[in-house]
Protein backbone atom coordinates (compact mmCIF):
# COMPACT_ATOMS: atom_id res chain seq x y z
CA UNK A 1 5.49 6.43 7.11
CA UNK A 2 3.99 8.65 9.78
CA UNK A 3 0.13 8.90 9.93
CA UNK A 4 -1.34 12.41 10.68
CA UNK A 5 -4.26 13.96 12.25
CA UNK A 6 -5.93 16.05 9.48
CA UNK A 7 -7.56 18.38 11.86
CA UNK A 8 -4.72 19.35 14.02
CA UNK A 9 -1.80 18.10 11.45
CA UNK A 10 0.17 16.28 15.09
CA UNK A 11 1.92 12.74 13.88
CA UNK A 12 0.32 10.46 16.05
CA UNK A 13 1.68 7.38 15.19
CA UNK A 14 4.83 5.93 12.81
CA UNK A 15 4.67 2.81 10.94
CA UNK A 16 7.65 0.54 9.62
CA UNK A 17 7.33 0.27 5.88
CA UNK A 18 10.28 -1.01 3.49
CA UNK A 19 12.40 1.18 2.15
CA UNK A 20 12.14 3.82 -0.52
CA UNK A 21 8.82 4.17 -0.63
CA UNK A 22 7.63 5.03 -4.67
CA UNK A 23 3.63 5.16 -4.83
CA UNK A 24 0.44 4.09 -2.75
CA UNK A 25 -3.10 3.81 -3.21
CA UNK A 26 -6.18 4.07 0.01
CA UNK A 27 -8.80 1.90 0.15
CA UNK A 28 -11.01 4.01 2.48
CA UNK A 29 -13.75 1.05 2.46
CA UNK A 30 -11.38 -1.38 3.98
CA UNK A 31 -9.08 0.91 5.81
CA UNK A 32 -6.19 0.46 4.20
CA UNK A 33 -3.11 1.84 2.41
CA UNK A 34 -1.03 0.38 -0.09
CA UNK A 35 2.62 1.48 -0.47
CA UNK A 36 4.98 -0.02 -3.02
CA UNK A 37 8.28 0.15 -1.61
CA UNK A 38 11.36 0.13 -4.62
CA UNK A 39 13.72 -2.19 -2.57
CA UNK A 40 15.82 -4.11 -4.96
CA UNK A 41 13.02 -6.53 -5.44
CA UNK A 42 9.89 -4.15 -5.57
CA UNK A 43 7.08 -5.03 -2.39
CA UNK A 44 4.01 -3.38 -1.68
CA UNK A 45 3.43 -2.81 2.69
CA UNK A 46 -0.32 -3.24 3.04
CA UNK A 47 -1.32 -1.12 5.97
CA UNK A 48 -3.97 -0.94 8.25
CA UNK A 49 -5.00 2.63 9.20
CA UNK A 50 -7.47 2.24 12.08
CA UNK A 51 -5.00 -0.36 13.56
CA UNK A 52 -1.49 1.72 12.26
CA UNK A 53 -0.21 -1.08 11.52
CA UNK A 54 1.41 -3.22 8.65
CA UNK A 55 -0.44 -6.16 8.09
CA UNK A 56 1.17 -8.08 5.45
CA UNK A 57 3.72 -7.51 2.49
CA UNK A 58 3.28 -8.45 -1.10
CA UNK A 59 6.15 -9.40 -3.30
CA UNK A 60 5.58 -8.46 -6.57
CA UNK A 61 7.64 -10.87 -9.70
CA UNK A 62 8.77 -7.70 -11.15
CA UNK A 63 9.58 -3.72 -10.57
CA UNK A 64 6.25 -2.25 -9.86
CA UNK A 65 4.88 0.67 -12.01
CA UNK A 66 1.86 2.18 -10.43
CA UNK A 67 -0.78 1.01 -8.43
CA UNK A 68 -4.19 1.30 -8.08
CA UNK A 69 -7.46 0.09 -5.92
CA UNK A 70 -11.05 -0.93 -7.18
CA UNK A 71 -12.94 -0.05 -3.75
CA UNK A 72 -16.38 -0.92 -5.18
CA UNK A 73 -14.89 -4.77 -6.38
CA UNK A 74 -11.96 -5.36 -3.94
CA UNK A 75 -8.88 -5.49 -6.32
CA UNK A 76 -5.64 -4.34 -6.17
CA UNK A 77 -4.21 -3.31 -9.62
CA UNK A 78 -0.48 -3.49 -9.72
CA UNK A 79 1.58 -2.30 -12.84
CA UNK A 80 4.49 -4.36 -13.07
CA UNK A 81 7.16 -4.24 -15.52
CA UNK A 82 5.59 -6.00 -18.69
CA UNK A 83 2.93 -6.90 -17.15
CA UNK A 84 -0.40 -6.36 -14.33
CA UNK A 85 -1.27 -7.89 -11.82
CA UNK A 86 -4.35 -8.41 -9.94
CA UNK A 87 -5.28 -8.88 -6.03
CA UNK A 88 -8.39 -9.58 -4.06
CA UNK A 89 -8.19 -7.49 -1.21
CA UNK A 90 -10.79 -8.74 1.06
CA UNK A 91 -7.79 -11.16 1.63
């Protein structure tokens, strides 16, 4: 994943996510992006875009659907196969 200036359009940084990346979601509050990367057992790279960095990685129990952030409450909605599921991401 590269991360771009958005005045000038110049990568300025790369950052190591898993691979085949499907979907993300921004949490511009917190500063971070959320990519779900469709590896044989779906993860999701949480990324921190001040710092360019990947600062954890969530395995998910199934394939992951979609994806999508609550900025005002903090969660992390993840559409897994049969199912959601639900993260606090203040955490």
């Amino acid at each position: 994943m590269y991360v771009v200036n958005g005045q000038t359009g110049a990568v300025e940084r790369a950052v190591r996510i898993g691979f085949n990346p499907t979907t993300m979601a921004i949490d511009p509050v917190a500063g971070r992006v959320y990519v779900v990367n469709g590896d044989a057992v779906s993860t999701i790279s949480v990324i921190d875009y001040r710092q360019g960095k990947v600062v954890v990685s969530i395995d998910a129990d199934n394939e992951i659907n979609n994806l999508a952030v609550d900025v005002l409450h903090h969660v992390l909605y993840v559409r897994v196969l049969g199912s959601a599921e639900f993260f606090d991401t203040r955490t």
